[in-house]
C-alpha atoms as a PDB file:
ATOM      1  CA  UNK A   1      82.371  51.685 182.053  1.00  0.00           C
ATOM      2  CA  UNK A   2      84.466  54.215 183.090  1.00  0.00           C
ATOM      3  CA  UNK A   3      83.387  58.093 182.120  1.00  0.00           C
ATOM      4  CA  UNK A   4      84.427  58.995 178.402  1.00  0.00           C
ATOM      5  CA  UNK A   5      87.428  61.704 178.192  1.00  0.00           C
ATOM      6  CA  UNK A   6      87.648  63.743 175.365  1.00  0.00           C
ATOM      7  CA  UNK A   7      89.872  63.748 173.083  1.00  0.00           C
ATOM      8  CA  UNK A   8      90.882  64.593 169.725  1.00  0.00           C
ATOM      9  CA  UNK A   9      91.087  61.967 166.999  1.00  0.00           C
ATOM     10  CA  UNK A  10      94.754  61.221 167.400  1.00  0.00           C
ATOM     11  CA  UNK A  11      94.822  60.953 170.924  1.00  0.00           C
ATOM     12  CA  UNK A  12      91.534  58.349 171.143  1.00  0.00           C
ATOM     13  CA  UNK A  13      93.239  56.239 168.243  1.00  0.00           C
ATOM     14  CA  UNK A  14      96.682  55.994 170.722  1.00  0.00           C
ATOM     15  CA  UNK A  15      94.458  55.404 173.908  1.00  0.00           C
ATOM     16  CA  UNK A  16      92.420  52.383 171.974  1.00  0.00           C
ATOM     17  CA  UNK A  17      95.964  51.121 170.544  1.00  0.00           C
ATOM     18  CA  UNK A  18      97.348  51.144 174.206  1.00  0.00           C
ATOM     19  CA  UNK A  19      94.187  49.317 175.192  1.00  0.00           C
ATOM     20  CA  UNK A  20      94.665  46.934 172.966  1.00  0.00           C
ATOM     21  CA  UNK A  21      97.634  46.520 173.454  1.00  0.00           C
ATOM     22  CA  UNK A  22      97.445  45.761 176.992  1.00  0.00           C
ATOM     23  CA  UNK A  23      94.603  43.041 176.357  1.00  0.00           C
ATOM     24  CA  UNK A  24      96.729  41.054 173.351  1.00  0.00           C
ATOM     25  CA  UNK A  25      99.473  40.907 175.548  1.00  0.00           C
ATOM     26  CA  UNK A  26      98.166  39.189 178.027  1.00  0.00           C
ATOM     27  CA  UNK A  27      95.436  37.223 176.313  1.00  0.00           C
ATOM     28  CA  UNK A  28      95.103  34.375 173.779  1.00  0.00           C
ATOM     29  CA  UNK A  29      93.816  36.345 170.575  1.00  0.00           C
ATOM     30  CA  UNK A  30      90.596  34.694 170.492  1.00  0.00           C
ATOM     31  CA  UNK A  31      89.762  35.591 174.160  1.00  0.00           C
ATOM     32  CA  UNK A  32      89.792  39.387 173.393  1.00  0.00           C
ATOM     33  CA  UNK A  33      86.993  40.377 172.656  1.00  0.00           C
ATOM     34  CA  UNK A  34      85.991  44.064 171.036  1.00  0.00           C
ATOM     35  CA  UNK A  35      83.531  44.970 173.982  1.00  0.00           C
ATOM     36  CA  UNK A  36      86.125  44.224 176.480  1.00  0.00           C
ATOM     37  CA  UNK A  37      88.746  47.060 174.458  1.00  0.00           C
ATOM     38  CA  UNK A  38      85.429  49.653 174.553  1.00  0.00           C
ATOM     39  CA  UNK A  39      84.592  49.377 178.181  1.00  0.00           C
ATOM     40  CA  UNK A  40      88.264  49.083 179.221  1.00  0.00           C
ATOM     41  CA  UNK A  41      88.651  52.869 176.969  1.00  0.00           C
ATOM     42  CA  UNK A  42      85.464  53.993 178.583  1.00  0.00           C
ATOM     43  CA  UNK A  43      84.106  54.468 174.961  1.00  0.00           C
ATOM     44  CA  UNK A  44      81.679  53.080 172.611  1.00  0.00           C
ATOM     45  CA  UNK A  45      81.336  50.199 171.044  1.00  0.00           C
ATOM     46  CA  UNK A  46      80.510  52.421 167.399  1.00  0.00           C
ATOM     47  CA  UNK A  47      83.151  54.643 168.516  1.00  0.00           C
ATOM     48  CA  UNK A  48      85.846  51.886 169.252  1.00  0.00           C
ATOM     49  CA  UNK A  49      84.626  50.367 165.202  1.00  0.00           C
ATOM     50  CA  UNK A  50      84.607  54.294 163.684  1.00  0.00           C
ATOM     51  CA  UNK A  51      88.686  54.079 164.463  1.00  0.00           C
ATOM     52  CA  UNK A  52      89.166  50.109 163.833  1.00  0.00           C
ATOM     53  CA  UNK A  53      86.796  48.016 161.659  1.00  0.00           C
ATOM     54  CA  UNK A  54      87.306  45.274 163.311  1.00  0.00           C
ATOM     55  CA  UNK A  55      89.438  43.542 165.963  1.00  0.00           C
ATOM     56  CA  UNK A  56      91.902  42.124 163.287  1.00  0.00           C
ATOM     57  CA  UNK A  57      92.255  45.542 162.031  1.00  0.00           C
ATOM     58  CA  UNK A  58      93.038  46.578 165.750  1.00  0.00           C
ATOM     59  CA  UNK A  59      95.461  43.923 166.212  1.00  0.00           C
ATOM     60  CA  UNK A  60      97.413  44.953 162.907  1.00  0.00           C
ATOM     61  CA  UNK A  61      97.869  48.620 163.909  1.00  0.00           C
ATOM     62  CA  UNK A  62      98.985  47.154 167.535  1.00  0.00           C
ATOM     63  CA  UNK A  63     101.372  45.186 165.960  1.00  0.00           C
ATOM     64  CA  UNK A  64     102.609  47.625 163.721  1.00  0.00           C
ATOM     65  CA  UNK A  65     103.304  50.396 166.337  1.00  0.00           C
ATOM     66  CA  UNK A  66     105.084  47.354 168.214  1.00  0.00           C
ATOM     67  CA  UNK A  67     107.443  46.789 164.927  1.00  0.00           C
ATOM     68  CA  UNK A  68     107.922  50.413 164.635  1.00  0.00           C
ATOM     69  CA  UNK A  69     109.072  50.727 168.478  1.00  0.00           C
ATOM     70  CA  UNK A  70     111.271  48.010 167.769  1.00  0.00           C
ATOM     71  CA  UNK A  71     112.909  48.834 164.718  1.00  0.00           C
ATOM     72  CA  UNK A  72     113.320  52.685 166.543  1.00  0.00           C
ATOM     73  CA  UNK A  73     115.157  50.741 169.938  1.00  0.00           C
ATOM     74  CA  UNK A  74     117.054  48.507 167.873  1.00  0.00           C
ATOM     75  CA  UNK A  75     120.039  50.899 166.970  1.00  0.00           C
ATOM     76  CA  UNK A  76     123.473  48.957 165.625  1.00  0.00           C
ATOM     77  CA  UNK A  77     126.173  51.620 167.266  1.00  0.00           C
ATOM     78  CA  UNK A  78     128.730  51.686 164.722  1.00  0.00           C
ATOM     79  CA  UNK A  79     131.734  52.371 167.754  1.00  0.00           C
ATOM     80  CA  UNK A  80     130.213  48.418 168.762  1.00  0.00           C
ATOM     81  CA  UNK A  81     131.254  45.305 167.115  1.00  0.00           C
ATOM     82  CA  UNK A  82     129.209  42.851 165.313  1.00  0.00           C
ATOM     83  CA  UNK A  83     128.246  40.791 168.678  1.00  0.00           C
ATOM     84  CA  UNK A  84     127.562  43.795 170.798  1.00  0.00           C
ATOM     85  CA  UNK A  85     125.484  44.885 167.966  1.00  0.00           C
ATOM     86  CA  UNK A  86     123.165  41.733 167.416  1.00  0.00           C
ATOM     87  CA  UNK A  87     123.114  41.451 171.187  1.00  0.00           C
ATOM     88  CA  UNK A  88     121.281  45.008 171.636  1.00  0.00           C
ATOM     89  CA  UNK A  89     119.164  43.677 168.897  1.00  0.00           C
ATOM     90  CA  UNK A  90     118.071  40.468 170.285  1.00  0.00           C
ATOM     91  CA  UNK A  91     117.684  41.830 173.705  1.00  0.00           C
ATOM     92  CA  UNK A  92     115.339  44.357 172.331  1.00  0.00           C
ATOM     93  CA  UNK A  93     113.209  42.116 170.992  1.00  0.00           C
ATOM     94  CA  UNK A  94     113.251  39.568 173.452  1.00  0.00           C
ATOM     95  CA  UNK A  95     112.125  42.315 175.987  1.00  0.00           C
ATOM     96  CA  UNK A  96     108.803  42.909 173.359  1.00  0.00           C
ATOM     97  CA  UNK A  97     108.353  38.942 172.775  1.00  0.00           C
ATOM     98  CA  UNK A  98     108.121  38.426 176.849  1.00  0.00           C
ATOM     99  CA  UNK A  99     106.167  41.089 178.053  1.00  0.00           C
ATOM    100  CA  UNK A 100     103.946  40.644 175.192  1.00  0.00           C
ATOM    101  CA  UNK A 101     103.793  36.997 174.336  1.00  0.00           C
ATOM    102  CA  UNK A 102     100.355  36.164 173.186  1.00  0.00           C
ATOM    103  CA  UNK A 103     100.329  38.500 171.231  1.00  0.00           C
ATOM    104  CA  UNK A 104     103.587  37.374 169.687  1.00  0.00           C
ATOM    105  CA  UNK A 105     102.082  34.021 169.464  1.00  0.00           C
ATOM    106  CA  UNK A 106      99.044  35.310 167.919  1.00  0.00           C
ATOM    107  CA  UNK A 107     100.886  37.074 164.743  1.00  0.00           C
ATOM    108  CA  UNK A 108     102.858  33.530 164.172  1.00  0.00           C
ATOM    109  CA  UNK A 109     100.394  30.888 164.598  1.00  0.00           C
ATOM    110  CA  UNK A 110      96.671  32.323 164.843  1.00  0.00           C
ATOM    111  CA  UNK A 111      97.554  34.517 162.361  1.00  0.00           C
ATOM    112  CA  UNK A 112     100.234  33.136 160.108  1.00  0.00           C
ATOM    113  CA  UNK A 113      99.457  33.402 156.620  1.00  0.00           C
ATOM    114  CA  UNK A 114      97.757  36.453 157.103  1.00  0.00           C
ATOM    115  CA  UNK A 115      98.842  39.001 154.468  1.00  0.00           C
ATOM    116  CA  UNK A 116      98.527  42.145 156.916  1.00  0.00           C
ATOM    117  CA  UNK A 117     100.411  40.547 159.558  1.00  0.00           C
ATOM    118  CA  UNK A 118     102.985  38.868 157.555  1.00  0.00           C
ATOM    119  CA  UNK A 119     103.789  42.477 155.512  1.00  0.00           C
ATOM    120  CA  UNK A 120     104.040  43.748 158.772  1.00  0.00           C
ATOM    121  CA  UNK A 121     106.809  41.510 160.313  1.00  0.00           C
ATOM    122  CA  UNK A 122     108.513  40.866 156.808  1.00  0.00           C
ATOM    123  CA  UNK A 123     109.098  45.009 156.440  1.00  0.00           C
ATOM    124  CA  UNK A 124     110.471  44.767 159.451  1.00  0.00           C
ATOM    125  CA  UNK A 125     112.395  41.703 158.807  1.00  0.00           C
ATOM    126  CA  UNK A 126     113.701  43.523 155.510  1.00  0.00           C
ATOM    127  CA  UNK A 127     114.822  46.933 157.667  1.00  0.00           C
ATOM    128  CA  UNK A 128     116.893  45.047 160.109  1.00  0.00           C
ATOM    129  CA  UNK A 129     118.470  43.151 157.351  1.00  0.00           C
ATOM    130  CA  UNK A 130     119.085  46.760 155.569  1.00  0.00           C
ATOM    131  CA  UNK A 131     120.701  47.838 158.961  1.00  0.00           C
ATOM    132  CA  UNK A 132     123.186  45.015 159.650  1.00  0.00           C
ATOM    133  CA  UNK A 133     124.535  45.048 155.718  1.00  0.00           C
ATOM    134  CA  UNK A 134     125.165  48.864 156.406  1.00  0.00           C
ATOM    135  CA  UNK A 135     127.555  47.727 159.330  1.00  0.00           C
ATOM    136  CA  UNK A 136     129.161  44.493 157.991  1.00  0.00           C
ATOM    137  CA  UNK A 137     132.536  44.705 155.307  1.00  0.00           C
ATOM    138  CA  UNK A 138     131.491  43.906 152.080  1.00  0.00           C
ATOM    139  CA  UNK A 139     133.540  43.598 149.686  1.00  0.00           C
ATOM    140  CA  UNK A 140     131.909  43.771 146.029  1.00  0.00           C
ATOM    141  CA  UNK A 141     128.254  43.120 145.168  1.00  0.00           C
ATOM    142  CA  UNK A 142     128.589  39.195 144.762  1.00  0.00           C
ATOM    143  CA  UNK A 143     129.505  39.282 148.603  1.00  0.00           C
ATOM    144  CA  UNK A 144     126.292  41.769 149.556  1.00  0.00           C
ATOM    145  CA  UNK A 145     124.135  39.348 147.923  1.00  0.00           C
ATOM    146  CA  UNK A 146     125.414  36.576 149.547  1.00  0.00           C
ATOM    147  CA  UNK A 147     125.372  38.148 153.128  1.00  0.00           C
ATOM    148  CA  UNK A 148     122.150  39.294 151.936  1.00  0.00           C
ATOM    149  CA  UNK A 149     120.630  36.232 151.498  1.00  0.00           C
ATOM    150  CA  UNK A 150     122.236  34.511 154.678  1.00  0.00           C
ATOM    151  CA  UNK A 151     120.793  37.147 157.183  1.00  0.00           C
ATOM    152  CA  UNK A 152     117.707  36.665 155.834  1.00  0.00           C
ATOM    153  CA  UNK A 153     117.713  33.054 156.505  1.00  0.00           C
ATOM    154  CA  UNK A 154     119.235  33.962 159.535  1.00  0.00           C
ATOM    155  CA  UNK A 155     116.389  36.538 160.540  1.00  0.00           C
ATOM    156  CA  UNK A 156     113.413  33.505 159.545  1.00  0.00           C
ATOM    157  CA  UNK A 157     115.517  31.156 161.649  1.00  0.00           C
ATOM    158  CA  UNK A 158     115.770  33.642 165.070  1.00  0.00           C
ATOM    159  CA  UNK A 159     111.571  34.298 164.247  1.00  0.00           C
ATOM    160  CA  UNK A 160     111.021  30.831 164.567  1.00  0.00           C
ATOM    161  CA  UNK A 161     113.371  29.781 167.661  1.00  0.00           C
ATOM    162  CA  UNK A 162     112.136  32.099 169.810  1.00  0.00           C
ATOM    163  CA  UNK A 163     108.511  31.797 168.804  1.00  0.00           C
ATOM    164  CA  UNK A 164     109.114  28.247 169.752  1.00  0.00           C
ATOM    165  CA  UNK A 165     111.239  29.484 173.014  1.00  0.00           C
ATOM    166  CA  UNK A 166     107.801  31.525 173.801  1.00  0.00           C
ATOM    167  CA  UNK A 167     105.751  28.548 173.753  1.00  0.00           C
ATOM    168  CA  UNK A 168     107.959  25.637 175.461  1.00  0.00           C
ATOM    169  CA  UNK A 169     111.000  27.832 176.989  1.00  0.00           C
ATOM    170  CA  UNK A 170     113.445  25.073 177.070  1.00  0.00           C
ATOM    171  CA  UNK A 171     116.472  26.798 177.732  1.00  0.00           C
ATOM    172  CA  UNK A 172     117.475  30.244 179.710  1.00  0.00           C
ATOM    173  CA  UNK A 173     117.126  33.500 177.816  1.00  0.00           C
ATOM    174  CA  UNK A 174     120.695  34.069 177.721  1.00  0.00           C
ATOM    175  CA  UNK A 175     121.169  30.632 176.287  1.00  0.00           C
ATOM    176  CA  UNK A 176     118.816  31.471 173.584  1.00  0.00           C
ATOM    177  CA  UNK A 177     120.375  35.141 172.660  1.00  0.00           C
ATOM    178  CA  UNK A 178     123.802  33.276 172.263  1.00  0.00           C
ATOM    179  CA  UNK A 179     122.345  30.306 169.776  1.00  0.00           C
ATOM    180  CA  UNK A 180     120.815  33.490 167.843  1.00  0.00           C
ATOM    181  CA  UNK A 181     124.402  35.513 167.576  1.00  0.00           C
ATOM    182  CA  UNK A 182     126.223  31.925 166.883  1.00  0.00           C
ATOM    183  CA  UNK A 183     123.898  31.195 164.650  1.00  0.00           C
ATOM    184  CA  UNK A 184     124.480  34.601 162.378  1.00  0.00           C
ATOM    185  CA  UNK A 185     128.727  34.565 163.351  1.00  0.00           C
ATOM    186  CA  UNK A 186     128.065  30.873 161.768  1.00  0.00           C
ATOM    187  CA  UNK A 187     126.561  32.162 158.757  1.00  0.00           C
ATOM    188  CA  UNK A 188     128.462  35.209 157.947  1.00  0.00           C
ATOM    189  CA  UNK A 189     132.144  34.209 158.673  1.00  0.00           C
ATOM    190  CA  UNK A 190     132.552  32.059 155.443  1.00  0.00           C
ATOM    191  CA  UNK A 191     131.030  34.906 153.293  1.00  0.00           C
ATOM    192  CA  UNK A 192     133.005  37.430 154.645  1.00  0.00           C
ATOM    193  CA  UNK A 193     136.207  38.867 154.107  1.00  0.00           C
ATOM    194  CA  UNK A 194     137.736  39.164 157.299  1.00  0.00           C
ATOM    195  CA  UNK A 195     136.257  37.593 160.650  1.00  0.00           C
ATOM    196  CA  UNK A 196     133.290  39.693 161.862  1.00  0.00           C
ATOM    197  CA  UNK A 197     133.844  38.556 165.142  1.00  0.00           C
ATOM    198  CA  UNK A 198     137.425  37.065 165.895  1.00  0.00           C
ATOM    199  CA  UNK A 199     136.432  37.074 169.996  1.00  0.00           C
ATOM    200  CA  UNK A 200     133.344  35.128 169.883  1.00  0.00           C
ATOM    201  CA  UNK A 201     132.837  32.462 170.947  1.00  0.00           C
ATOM    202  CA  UNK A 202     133.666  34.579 174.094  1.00  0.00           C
ATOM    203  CA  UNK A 203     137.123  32.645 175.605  1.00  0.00           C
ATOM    204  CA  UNK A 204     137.504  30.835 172.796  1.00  0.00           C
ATOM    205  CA  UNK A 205     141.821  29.937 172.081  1.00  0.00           C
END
């Protein structure tokens, strides 16, 4: 075990998030174990519990500064259109899912159902919804529900394809980016009252 640092409160709760962090990302959820977060902080195993009860406690705060970091680098530039915007989006995310794929895997299959886990990813499911109906022309409330209701459809439907894309990766990255933004152009331009995105698909007549 490396020798313990001090430091305050605050500062040991970020350094055991980082840790843990660093050991859901790049192992199956049931692999990590709590000891292996305490020696890899250099602290405690009753220290390490005093700031997370237990290791599904850890992995909730983990994955709830990861939604947080997400939702702050996922910013829809209103000088962008619609496909620029959901393409900063889905890259952003995409970035997260690959360098931190078990854990990704972890929240939607070893952990699906769970009630922390699934508040977690459905407020954040609910704010990116918020942002894209603040960008898109709607016309009278009967149309915001509508759009409303497609994106989130369309949100479940990107959470599942690229959980899926995780685990088998059966097509390139960019392939999978442009089913996502066809996939919402699909869903929105019947709804809508003028074409959100008259260019795409990109050299279409």
């Amino acid at each position: 075990m490396p020798p313990r640092r001090r430091l305050s409160p605050a500062d040991r709760r970020a350094q055991l998030l980082a840790v843990g962090a660093e050991l859901f990302a790049g192992s199956p959820y049931e692999d990590v174990l709590m000891e292996d977060v305490a020696e890899r902080a250099g602290v405690s195993r009753a220290l390490l519990y005093r700031h997370f009860p237990s290791k599904h406690a850890l992995f909730a705060a983990v994955y709830q500064q990861a939604a947080d970091r997400l939702l702050a680098a996922t910013r829809l530039d209103p000088e962008a259109t619609l496909v620029q915007q959901l393409a900063q989006g889905l890259d952003a995310h995409l970035d997260y899912f690959i360098a931190n794929r078990q854990a990704v895997l972890a929240a939607n299959r070893v952990l699906a159902g769970d009630p922390v886990i699934q508040t977690i990813m459905t407020d954040e499911l609910d704010a990116l919804r918020a942002r894209l109906l603040g960008v898109l022309p709607l016309a009278d409330d009967r149309t915001r529900a509508a759009v409303s209701a497609a994106l989130k459809a369309w949100l479940v439907f990107v959470q599942v394809l690229c959980v899926d894309w995780l685990t088998h990766e059966n097509c390139e990255r960019a392939e999978l980016r442009d089913a996502c933004i066809g996939a919402a152009i699909g869903a929105l331009r019947p709804l809508l009252p003028v074409d959100p995105a008259p260019d795409w698909p990109a050299g279409a007549a």
